[in-house]
C-alpha atoms as a PDB file:
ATOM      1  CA  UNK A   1      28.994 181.786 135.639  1.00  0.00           C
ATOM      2  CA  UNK A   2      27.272 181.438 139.390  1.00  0.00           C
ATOM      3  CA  UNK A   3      24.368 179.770 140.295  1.00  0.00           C
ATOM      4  CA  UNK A   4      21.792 181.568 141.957  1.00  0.00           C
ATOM      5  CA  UNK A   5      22.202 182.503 145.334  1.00  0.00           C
ATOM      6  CA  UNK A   6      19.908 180.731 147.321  1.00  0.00           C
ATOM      7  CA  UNK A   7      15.764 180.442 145.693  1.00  0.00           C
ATOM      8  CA  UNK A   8      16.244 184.290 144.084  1.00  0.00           C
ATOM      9  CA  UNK A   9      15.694 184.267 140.383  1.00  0.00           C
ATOM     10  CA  UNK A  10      18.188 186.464 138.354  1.00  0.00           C
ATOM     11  CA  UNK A  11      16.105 188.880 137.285  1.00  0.00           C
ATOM     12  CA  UNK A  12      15.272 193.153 137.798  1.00  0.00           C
ATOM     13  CA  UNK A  13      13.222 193.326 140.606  1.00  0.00           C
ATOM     14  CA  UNK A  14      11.574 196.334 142.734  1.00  0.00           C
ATOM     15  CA  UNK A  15      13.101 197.178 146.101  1.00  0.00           C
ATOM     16  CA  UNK A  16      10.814 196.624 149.423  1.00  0.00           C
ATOM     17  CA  UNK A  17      11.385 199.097 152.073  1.00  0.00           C
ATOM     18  CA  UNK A  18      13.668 197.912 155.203  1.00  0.00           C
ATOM     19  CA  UNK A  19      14.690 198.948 158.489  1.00  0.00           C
ATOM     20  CA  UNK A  20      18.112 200.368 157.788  1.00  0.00           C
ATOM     21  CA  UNK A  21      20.784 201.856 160.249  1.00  0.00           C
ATOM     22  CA  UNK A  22      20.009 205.469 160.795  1.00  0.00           C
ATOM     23  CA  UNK A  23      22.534 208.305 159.542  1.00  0.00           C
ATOM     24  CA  UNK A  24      23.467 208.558 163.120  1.00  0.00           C
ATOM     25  CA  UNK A  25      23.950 205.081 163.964  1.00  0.00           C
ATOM     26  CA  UNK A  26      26.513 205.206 160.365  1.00  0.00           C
ATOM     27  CA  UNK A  27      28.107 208.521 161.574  1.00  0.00           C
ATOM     28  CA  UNK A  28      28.909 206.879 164.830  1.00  0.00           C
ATOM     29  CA  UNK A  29      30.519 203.815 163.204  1.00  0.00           C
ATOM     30  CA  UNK A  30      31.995 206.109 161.601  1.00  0.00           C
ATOM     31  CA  UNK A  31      33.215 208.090 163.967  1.00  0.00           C
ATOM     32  CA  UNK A  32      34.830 205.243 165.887  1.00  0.00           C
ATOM     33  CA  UNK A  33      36.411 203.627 162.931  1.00  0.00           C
ATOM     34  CA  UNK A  34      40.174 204.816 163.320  1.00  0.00           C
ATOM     35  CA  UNK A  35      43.514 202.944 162.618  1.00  0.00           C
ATOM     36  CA  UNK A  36      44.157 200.737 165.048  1.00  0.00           C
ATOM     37  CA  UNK A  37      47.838 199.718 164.848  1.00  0.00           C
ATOM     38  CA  UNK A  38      48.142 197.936 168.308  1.00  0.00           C
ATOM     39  CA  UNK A  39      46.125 194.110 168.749  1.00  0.00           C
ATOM     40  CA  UNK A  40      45.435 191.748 171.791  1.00  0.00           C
ATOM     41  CA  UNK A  41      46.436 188.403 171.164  1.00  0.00           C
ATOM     42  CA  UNK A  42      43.350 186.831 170.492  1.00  0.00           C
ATOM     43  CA  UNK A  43      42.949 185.380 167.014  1.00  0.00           C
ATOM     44  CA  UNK A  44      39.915 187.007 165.010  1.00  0.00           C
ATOM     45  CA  UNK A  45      37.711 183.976 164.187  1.00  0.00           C
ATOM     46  CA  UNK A  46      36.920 183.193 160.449  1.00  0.00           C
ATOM     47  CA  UNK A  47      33.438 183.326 160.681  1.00  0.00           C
ATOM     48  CA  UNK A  48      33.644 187.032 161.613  1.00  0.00           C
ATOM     49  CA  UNK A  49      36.475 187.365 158.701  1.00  0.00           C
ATOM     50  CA  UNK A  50      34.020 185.657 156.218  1.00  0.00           C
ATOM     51  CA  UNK A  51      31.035 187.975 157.477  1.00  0.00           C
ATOM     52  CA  UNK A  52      32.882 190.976 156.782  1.00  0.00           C
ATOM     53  CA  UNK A  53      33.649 189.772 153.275  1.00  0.00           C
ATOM     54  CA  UNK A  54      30.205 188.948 152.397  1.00  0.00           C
ATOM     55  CA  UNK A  55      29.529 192.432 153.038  1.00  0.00           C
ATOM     56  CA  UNK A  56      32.381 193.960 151.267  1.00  0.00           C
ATOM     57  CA  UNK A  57      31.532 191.391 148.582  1.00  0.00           C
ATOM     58  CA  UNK A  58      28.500 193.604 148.138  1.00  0.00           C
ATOM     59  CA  UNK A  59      29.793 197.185 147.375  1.00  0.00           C
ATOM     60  CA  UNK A  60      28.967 198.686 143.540  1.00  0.00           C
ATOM     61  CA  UNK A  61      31.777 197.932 141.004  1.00  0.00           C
ATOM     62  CA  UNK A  62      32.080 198.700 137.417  1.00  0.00           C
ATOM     63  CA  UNK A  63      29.696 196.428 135.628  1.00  0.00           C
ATOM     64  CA  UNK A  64      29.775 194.775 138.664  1.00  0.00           C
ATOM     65  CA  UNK A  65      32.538 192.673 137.604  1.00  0.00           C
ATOM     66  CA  UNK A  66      34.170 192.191 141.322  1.00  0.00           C
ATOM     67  CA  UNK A  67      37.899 192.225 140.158  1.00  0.00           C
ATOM     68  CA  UNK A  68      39.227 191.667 143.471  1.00  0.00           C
ATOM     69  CA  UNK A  69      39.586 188.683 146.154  1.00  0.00           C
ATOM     70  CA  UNK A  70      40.913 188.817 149.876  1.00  0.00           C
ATOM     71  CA  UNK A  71      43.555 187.054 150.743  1.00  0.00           C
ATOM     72  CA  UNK A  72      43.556 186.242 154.182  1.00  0.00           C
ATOM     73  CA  UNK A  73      46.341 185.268 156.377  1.00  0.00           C
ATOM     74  CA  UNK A  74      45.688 184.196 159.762  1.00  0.00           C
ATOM     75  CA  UNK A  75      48.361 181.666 160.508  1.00  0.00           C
ATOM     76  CA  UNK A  76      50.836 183.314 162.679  1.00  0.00           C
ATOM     77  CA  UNK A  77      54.525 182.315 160.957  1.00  0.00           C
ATOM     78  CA  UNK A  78      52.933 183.154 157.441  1.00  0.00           C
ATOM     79  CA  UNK A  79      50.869 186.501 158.624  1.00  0.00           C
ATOM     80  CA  UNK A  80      54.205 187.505 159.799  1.00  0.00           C
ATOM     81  CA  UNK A  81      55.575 187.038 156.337  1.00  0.00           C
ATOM     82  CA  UNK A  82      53.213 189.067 154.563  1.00  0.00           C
ATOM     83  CA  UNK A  83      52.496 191.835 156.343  1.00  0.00           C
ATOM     84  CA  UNK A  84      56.440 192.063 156.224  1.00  0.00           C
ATOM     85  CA  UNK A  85      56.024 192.690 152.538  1.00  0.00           C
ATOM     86  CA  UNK A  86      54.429 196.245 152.674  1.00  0.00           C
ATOM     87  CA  UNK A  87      56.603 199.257 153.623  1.00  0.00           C
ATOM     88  CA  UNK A  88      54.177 200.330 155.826  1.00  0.00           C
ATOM     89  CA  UNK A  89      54.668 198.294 158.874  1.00  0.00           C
ATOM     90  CA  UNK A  90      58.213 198.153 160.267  1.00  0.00           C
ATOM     91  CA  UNK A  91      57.651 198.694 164.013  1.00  0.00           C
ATOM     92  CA  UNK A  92      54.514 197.294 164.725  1.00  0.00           C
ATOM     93  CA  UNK A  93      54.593 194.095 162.186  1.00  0.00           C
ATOM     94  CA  UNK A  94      55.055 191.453 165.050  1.00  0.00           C
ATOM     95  CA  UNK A  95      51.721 193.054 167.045  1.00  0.00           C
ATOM     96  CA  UNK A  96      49.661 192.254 163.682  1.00  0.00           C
ATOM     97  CA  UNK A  97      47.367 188.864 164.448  1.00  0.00           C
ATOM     98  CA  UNK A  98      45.705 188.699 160.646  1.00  0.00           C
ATOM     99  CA  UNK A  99      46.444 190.384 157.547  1.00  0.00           C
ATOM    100  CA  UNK A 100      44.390 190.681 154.395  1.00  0.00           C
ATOM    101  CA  UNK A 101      45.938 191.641 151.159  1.00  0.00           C
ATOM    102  CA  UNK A 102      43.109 192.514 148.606  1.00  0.00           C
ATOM    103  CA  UNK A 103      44.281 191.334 144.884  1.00  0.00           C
ATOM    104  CA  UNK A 104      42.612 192.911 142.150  1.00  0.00           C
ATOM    105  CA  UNK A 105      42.291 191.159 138.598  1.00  0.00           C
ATOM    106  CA  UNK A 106      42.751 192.200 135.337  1.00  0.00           C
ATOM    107  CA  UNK A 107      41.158 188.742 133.708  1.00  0.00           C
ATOM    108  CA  UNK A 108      37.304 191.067 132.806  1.00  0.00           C
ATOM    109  CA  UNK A 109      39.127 193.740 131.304  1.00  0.00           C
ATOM    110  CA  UNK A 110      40.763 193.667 127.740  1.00  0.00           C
ATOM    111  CA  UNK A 111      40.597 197.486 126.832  1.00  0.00           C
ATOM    112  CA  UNK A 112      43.182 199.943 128.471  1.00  0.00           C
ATOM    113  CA  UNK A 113      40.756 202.199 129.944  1.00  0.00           C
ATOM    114  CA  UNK A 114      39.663 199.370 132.006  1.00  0.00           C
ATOM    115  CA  UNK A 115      42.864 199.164 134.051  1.00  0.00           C
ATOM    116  CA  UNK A 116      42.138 201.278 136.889  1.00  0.00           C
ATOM    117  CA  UNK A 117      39.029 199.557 137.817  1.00  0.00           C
ATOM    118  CA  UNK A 118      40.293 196.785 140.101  1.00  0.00           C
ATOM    119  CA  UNK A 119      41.859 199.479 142.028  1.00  0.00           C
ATOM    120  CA  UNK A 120      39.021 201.556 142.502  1.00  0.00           C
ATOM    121  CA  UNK A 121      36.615 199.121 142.598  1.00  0.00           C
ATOM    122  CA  UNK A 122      38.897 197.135 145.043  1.00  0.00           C
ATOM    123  CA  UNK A 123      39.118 200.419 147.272  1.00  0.00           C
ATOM    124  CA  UNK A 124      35.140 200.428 147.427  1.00  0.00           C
ATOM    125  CA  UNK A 125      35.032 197.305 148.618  1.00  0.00           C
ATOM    126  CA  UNK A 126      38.102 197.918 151.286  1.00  0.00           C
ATOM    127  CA  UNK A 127      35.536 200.368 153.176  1.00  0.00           C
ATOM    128  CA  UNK A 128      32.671 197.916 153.245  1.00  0.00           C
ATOM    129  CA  UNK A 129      35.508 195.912 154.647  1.00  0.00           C
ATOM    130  CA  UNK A 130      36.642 198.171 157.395  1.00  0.00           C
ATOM    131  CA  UNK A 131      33.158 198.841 158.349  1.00  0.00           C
ATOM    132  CA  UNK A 132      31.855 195.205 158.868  1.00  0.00           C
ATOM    133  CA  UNK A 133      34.623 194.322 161.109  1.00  0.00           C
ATOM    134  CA  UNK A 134      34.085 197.159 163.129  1.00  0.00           C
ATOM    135  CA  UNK A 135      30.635 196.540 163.245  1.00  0.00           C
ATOM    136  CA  UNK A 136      31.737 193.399 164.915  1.00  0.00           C
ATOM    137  CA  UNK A 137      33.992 194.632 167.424  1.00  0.00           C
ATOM    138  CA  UNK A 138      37.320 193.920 165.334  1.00  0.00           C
ATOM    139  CA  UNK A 139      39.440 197.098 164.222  1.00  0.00           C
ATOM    140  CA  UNK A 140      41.762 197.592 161.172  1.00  0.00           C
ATOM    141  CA  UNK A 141      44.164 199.409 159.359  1.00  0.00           C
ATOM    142  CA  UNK A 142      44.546 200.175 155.889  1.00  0.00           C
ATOM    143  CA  UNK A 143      48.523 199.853 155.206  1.00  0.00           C
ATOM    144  CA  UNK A 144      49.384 201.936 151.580  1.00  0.00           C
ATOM    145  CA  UNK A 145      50.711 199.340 149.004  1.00  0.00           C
ATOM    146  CA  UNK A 146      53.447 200.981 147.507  1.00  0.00           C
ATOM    147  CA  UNK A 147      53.546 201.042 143.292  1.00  0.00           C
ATOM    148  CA  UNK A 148      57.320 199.679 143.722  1.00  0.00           C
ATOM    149  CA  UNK A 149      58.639 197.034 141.549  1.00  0.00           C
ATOM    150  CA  UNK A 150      60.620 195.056 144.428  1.00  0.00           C
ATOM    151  CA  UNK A 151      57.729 194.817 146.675  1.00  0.00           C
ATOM    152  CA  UNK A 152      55.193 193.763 143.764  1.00  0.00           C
ATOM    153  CA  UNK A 153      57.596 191.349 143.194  1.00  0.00           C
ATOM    154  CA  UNK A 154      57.784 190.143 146.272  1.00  0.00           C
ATOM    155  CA  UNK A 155      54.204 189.824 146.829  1.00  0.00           C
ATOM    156  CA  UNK A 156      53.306 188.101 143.796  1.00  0.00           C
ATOM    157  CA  UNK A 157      55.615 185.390 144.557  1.00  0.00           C
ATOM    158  CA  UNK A 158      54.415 184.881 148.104  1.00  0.00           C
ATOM    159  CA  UNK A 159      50.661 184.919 147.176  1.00  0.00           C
ATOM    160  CA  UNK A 160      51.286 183.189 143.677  1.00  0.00           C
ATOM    161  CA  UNK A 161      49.573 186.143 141.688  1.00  0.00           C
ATOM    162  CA  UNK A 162      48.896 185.449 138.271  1.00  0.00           C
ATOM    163  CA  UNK A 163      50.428 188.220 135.489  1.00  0.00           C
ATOM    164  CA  UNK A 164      47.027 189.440 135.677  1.00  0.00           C
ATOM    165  CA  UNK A 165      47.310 190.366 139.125  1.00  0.00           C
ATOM    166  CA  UNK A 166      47.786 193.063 140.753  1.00  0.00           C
ATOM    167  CA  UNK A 167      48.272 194.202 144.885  1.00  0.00           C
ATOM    168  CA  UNK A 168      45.858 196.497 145.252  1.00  0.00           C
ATOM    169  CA  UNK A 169      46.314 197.033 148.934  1.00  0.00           C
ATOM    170  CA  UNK A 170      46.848 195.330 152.444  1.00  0.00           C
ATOM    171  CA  UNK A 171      45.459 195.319 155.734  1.00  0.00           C
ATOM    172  CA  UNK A 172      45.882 194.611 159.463  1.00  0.00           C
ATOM    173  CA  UNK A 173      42.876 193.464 161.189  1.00  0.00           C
ATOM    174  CA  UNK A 174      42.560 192.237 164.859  1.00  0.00           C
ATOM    175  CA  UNK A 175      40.963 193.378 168.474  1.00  0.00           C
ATOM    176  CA  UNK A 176      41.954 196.364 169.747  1.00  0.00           C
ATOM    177  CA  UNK A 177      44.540 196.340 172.321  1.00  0.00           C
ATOM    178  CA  UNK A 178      42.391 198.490 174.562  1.00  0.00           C
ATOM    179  CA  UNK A 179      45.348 200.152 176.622  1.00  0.00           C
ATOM    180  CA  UNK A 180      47.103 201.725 173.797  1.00  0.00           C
ATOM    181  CA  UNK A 181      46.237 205.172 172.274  1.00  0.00           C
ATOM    182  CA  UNK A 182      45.024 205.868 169.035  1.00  0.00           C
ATOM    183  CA  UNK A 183      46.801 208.675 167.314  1.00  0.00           C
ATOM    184  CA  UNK A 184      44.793 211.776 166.684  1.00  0.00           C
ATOM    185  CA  UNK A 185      43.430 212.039 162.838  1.00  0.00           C
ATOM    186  CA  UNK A 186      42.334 215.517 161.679  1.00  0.00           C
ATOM    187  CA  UNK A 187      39.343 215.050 159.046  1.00  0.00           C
ATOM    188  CA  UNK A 188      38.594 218.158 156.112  1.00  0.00           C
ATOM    189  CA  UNK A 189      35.480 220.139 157.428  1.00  0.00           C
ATOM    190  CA  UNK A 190      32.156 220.109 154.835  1.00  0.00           C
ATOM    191  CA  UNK A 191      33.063 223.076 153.315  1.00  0.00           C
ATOM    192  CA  UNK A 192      36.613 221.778 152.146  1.00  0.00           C
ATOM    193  CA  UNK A 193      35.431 218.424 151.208  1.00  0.00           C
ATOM    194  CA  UNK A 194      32.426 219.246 148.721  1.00  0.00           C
ATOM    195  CA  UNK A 195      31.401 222.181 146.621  1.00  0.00           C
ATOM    196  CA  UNK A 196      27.793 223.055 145.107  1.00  0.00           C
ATOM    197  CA  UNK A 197      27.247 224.020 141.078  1.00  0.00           C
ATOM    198  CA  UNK A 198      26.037 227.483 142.097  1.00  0.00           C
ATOM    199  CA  UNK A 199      30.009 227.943 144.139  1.00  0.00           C
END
């Protein structure tokens, strides 16, 4: 249903060989990725919002259908509103400059196996999300969306979700105020987070 992007035809093609990040340079993006729950006051501009979703835009989903969106919500009063919603962010709600709620759709999907698949594909895409705007100096934080019928509620009249839609998850995104700490994270060692055939 969308034109072609630009003069590339719509059809299989071979992969060249490109310069990509190294493992390191990913492992240290990685490494400095952390949830940031404390922003400056400086607004994030769009054009670094809409980069970030360009590259989220581009993680794998199930026949790559893309059943999610980002809702983005940048004006102050109505940021405020939303990112009130979640139960996630008493406390620290009033220090959040943007928030992004990520909506996942159930319009591609008529069987019931299907219905996870905005979620997970949605939670793919979340990452590629995380990383681009750190790539770009701006931080994040994933806040959990709750499976609770008050706050679904809630949201889906704010945003104006369609019965089809579904919350799949929200996040804060801004510059890092600099001056406040970032709470230690402990992360599984190898061994605990994979396992070989021959184990």
């Amino acid at each position: 249903r969308h034109a072609a992007v630009g003069d590339k035809q719509r059809v299989p093609f071979a992969r060249s060989p490109v310069e990509l990040p190294t493992y390191d340079a990913l492992l240290q993006l990685a490494l400095h990725r952390r949830s940031v729950r404390w922003f400056d006051a400086r607004p994030v501009p769009r054009e670094i919002l809409d980069r970030a979703v360009v590259v989220a835009g581009l993680s794998p989903s199930a026949c790559n259908r893309q059943p999610f969106r980002f809702a983005i919500f940048d004006e102050p009063e109505l940021c405020q509103k939303v990112a009130a919603i979640p139960k996630g962010t008493p406390g620290w709600v009033h220090n959040i400059p943007c928030f992004i709620v990520i909506v996942g759709t159930l319009a591609a999907f008529e069987r019931e196996k299907d219905r996870h698949l905005p979620y997970i594909d949605g939670a793919l895409a979340a990452m590629a999300l995380c990383f681009a705007l750190e790539s770009q100096g701006v931080s994040s934080c994933c806040v959990n969306w709750p499976d609770l019928a008050d706050t679904e509620a809630r949201m889906a009249a704010t945003l104006g979700l369609a019965p089809y839609e579904r919350p799949i998850m929200c996040m804060a995104v801004g510059y890092p105020d600099m001056t406040e700490k970032v709470p230690y994270s402990q992360k599984l060692p190898l061994d605990e987070l994979r396992s070989r055939s021959e184990e």
